[in-house]
PDB file of N, CA and C in Angstrom:
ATOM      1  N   UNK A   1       9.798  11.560   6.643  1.00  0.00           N
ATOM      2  CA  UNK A   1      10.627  11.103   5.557  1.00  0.00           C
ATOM      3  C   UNK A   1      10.423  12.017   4.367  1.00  0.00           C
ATOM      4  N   UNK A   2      11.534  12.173   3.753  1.00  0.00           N
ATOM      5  CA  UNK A   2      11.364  13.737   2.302  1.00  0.00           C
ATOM      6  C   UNK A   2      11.652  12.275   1.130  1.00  0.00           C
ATOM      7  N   UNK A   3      10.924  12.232   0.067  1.00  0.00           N
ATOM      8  CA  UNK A   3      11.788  11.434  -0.937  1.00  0.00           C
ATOM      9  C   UNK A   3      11.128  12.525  -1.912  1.00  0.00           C
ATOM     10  N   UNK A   4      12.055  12.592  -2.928  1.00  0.00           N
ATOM     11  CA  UNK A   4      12.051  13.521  -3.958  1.00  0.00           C
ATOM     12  C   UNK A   4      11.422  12.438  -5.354  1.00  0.00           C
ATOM     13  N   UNK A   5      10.906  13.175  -5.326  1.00  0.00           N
ATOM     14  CA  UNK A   5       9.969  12.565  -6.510  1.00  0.00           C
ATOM     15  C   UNK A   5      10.476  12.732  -8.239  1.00  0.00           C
ATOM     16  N   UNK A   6      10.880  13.914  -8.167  1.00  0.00           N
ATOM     17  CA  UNK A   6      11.703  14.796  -9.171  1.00  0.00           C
ATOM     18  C   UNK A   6      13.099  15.289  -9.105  1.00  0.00           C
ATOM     19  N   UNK A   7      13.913  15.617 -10.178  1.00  0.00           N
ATOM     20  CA  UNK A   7      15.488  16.463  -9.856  1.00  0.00           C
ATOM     21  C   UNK A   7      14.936  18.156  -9.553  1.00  0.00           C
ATOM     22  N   UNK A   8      14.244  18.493  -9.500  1.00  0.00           N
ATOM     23  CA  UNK A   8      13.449  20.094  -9.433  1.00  0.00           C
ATOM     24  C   UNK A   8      13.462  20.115  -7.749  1.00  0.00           C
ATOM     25  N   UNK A   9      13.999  21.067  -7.182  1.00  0.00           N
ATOM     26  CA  UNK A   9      13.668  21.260  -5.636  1.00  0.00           C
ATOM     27  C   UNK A   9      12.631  21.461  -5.538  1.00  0.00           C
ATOM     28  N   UNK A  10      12.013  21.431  -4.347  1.00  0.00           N
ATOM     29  CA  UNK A  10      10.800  22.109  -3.779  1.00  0.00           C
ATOM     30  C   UNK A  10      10.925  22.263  -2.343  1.00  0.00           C
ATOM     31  N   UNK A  11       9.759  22.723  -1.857  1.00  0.00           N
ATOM     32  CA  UNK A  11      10.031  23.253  -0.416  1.00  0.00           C
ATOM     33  C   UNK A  11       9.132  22.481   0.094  1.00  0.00           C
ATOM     34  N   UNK A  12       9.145  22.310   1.434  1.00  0.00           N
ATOM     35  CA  UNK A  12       7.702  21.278   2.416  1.00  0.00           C
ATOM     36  C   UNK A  12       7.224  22.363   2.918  1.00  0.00           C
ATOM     37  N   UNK A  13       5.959  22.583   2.415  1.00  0.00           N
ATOM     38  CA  UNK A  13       4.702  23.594   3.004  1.00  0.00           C
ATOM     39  C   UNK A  13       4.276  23.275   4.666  1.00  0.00           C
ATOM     40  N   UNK A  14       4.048  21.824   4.685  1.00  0.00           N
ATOM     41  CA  UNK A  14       3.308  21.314   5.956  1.00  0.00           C
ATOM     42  C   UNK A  14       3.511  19.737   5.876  1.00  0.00           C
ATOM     43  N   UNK A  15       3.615  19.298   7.173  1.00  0.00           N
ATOM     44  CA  UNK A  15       3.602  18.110   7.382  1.00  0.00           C
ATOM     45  C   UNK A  15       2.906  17.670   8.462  1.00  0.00           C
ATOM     46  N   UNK A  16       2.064  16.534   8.133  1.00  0.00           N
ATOM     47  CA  UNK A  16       1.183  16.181   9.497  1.00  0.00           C
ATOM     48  C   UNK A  16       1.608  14.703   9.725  1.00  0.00           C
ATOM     49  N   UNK A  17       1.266  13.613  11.042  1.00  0.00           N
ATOM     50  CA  UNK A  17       0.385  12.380  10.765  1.00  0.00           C
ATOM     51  C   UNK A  17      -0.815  12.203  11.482  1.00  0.00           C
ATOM     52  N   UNK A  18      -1.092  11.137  10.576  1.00  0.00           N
ATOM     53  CA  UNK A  18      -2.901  10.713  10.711  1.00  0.00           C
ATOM     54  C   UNK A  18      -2.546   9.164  10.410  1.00  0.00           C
ATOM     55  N   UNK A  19      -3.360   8.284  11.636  1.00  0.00           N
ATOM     56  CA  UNK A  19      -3.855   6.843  10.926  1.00  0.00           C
ATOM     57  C   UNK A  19      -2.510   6.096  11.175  1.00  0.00           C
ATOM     58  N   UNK A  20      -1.189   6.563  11.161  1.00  0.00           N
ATOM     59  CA  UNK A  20      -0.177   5.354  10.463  1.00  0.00           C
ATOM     60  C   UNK A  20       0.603   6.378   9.226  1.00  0.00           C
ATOM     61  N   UNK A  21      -0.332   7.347   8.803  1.00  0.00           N
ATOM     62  CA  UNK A  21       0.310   7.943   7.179  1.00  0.00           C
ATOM     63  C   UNK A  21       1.294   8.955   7.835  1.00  0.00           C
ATOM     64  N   UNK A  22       2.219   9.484   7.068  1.00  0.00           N
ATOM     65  CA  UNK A  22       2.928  10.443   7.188  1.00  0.00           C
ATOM     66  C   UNK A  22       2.326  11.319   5.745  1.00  0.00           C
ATOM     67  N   UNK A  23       1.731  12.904   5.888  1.00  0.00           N
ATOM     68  CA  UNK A  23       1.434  13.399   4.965  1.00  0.00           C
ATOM     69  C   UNK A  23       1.955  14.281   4.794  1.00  0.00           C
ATOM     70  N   UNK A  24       2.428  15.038   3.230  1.00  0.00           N
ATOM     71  CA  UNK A  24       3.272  16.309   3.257  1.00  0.00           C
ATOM     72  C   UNK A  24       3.005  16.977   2.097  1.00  0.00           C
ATOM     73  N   UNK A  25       2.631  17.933   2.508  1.00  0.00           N
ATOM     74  CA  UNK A  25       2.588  19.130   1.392  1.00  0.00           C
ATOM     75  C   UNK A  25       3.572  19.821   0.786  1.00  0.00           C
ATOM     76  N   UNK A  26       4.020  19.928  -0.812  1.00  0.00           N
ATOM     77  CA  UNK A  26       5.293  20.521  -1.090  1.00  0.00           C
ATOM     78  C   UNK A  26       4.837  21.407  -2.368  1.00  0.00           C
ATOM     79  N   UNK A  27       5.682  22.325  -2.646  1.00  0.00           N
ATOM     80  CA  UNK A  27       5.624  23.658  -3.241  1.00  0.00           C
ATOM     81  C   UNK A  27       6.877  23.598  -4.183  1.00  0.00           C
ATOM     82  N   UNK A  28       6.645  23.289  -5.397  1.00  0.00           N
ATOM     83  CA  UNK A  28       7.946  23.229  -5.985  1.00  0.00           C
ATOM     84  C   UNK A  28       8.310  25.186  -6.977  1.00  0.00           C
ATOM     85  N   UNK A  29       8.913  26.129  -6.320  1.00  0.00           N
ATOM     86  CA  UNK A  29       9.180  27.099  -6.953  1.00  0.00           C
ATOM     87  C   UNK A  29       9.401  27.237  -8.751  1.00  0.00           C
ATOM     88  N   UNK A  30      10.123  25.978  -9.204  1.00  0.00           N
ATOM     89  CA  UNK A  30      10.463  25.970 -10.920  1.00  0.00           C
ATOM     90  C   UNK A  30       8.375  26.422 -11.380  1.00  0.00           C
ATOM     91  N   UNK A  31       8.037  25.352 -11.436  1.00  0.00           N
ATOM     92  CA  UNK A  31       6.518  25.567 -11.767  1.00  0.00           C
ATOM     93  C   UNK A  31       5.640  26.399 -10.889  1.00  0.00           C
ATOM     94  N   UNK A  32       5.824  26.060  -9.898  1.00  0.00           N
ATOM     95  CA  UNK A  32       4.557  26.840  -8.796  1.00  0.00           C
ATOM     96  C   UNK A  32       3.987  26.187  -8.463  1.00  0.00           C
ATOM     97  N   UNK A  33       4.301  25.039  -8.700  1.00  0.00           N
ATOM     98  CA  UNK A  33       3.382  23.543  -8.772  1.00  0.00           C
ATOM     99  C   UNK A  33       3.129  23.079  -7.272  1.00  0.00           C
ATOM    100  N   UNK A  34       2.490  22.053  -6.424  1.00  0.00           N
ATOM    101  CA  UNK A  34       1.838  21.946  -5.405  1.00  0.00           C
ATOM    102  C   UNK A  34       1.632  19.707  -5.883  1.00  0.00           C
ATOM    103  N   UNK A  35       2.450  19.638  -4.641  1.00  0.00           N
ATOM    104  CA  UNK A  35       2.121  18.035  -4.576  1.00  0.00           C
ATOM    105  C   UNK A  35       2.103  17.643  -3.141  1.00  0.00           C
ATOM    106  N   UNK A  36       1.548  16.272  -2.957  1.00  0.00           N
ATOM    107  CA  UNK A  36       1.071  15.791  -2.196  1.00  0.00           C
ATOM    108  C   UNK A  36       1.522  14.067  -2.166  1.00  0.00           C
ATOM    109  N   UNK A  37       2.005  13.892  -0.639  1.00  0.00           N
ATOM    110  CA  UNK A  37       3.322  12.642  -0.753  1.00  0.00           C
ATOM    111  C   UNK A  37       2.330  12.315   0.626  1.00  0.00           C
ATOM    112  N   UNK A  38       2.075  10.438   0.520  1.00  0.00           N
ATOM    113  CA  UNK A  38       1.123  10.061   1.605  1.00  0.00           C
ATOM    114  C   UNK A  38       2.173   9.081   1.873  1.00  0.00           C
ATOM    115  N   UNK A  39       2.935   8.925   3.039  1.00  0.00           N
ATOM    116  CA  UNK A  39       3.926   7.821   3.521  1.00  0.00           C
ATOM    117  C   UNK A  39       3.412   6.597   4.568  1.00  0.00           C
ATOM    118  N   UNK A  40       3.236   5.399   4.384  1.00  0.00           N
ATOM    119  CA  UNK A  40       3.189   4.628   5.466  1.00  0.00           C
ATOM    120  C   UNK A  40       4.258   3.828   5.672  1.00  0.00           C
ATOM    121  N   UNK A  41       4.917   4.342   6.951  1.00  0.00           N
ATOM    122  CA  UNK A  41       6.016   3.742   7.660  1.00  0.00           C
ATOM    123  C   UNK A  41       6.092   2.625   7.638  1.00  0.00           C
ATOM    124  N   UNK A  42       4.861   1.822   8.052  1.00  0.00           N
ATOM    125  CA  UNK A  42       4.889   0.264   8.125  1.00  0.00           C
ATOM    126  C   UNK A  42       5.148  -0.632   6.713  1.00  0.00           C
ATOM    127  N   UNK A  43       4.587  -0.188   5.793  1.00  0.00           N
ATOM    128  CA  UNK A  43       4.880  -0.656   4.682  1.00  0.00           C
ATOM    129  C   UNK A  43       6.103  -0.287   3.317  1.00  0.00           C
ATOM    130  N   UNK A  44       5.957   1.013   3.562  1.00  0.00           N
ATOM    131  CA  UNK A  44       7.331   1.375   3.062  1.00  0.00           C
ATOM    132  C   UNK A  44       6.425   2.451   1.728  1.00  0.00           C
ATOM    133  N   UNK A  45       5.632   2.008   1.142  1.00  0.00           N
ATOM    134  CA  UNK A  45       4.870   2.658   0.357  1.00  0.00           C
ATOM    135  C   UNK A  45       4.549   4.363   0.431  1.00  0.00           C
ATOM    136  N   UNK A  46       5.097   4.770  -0.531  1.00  0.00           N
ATOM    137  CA  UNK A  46       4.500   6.449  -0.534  1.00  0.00           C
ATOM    138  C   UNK A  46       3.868   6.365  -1.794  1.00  0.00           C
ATOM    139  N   UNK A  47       2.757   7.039  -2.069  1.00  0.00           N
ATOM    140  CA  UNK A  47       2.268   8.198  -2.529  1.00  0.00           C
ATOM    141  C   UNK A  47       2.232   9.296  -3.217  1.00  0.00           C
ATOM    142  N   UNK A  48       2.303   9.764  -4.431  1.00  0.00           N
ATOM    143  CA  UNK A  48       2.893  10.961  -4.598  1.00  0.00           C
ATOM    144  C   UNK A  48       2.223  11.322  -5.816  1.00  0.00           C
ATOM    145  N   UNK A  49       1.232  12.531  -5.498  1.00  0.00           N
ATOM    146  CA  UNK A  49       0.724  13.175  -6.643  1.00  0.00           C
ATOM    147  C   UNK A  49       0.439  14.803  -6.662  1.00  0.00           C
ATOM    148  N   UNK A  50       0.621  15.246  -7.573  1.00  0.00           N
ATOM    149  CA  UNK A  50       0.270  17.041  -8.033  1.00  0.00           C
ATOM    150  C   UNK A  50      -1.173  17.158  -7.700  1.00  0.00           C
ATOM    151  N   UNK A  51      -0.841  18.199  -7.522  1.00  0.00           N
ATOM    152  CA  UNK A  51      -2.494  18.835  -7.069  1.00  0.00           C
ATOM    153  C   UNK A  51      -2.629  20.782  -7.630  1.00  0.00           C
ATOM    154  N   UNK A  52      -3.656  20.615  -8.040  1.00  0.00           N
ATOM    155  CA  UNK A  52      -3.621  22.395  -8.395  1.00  0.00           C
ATOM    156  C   UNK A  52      -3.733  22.996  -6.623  1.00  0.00           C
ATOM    157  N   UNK A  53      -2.854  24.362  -6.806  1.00  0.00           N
ATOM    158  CA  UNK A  53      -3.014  25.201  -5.745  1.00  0.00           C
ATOM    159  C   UNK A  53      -3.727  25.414  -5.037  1.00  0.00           C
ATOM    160  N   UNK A  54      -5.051  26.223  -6.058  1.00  0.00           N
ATOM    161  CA  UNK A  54      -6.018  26.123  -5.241  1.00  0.00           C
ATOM    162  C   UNK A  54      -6.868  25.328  -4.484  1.00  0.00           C
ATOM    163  N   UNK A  55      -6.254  23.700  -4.678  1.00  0.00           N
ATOM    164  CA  UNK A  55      -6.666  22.576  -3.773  1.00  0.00           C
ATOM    165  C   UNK A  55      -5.792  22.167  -2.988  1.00  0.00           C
ATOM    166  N   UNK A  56      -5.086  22.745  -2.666  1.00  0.00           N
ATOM    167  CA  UNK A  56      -3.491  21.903  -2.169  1.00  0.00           C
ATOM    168  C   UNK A  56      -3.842  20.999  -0.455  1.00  0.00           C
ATOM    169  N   UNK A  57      -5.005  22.885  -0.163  1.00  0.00           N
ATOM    170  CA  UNK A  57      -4.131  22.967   1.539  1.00  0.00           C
ATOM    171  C   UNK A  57      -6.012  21.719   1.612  1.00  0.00           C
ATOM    172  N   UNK A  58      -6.849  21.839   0.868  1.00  0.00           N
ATOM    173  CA  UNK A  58      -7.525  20.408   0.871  1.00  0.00           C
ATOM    174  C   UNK A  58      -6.714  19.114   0.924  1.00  0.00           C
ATOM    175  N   UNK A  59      -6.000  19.109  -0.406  1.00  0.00           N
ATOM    176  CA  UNK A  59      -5.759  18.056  -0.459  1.00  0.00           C
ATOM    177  C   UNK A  59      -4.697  17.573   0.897  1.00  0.00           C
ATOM    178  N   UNK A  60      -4.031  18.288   1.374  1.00  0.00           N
ATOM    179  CA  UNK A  60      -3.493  17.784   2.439  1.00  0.00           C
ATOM    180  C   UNK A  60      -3.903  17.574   3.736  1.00  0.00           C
ATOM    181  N   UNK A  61      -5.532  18.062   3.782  1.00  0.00           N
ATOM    182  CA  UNK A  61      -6.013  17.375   4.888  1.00  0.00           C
ATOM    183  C   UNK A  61      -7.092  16.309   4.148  1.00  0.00           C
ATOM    184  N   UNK A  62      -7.292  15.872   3.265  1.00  0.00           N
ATOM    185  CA  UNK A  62      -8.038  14.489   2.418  1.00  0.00           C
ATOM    186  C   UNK A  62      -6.880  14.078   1.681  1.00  0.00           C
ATOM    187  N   UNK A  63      -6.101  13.226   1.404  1.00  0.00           N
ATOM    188  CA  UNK A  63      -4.892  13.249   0.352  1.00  0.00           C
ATOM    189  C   UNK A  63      -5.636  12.091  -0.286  1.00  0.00           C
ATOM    190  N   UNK A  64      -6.655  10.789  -0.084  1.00  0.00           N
ATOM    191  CA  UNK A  64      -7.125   9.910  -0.444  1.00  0.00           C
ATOM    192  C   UNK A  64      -8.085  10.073  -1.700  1.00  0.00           C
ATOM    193  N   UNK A  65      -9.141  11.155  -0.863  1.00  0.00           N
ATOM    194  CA  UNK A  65     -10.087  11.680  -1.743  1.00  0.00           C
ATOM    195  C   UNK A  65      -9.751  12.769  -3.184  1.00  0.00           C
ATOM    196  N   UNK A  66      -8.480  12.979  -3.017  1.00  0.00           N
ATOM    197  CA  UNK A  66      -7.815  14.203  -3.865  1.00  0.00           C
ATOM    198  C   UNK A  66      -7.021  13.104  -4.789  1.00  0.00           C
ATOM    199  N   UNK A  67      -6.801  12.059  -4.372  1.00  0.00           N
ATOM    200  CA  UNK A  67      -5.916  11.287  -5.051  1.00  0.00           C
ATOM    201  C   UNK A  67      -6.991  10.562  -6.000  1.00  0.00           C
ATOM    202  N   UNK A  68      -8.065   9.970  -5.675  1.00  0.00           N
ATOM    203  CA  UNK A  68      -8.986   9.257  -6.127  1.00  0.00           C
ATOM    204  C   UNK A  68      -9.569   9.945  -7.535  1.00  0.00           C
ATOM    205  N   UNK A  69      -9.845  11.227  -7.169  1.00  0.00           N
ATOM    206  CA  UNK A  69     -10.487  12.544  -7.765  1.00  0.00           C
ATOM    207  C   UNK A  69      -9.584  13.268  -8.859  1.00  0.00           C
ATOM    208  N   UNK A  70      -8.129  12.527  -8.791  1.00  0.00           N
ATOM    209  CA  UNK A  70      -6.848  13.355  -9.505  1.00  0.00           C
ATOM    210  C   UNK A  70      -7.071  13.501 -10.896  1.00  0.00           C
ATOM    211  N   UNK A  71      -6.568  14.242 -11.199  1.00  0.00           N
ATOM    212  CA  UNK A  71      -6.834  14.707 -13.030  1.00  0.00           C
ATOM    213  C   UNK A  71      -6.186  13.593 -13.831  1.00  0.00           C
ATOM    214  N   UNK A  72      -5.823  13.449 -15.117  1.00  0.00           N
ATOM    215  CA  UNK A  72      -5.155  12.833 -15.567  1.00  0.00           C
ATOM    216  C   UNK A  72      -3.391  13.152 -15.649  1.00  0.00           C
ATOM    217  N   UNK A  73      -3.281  14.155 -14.539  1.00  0.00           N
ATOM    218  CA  UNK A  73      -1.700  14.286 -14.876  1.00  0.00           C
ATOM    219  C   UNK A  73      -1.211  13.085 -14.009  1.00  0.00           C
ATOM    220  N   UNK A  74       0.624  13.285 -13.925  1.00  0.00           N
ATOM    221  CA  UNK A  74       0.625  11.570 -13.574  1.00  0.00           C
ATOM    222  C   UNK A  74       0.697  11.959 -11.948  1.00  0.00           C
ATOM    223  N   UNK A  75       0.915  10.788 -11.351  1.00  0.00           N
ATOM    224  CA  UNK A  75       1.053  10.509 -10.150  1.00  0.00           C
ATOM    225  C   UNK A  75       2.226   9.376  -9.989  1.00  0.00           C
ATOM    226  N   UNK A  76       2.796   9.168  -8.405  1.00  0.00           N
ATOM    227  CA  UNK A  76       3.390   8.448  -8.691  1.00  0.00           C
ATOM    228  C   UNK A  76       3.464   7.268  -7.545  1.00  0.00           C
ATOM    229  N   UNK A  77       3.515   5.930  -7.568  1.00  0.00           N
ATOM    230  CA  UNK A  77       2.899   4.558  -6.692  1.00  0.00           C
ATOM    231  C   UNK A  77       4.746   4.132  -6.092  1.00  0.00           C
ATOM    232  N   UNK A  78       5.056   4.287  -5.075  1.00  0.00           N
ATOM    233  CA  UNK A  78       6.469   3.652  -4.624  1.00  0.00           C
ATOM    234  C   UNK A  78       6.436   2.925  -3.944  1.00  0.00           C
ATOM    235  N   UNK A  79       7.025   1.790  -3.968  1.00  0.00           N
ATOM    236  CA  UNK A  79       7.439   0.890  -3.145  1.00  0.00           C
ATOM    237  C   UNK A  79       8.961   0.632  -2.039  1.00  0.00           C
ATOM    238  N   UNK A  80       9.480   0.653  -1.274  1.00  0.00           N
ATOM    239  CA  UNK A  80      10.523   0.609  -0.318  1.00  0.00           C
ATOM    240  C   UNK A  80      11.237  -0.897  -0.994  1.00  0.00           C
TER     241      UNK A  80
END
């Protein structure tokens, strides 16, 4: 599942699943910026927070621990 978080394109770096989650790594070209979208199918709930670069390709194999650990920029909590 792609849900856009922003009006700014970006590209999907990688996509895995694990557990139930659907996880995806995205690369938005405007900034250079690097986020991280954790989907569970069953509930409808995604996930969705920035991550610096040089943590990205971490954070997309931990997205929990990167999320927990997140800076104060925002993030974002969705519901279906």
């Amino acid at each position: 599942m792609t849900f856009e978080t922003s009006f700014q394109p970006r590209r999907e770096l990688a996509g895995r699943v694990s557990g139930g989650f659907e996880i995806t790594l995205y690369w938005s070209p405007a900034d250079n910026g690097t986020s991280i979208e954790v989907w569970q199918p069953e509930t409808g709930v995604i996930l969705a927070f920035s991550v610096a670069p040089d943590r990205a390709l971490d954070a997309y194999y931990h997205p929990f621990v990167h999320f927990l650990h997140a800076s104060a920029e925002p993030f974002t909590t969705l519901a279906a």
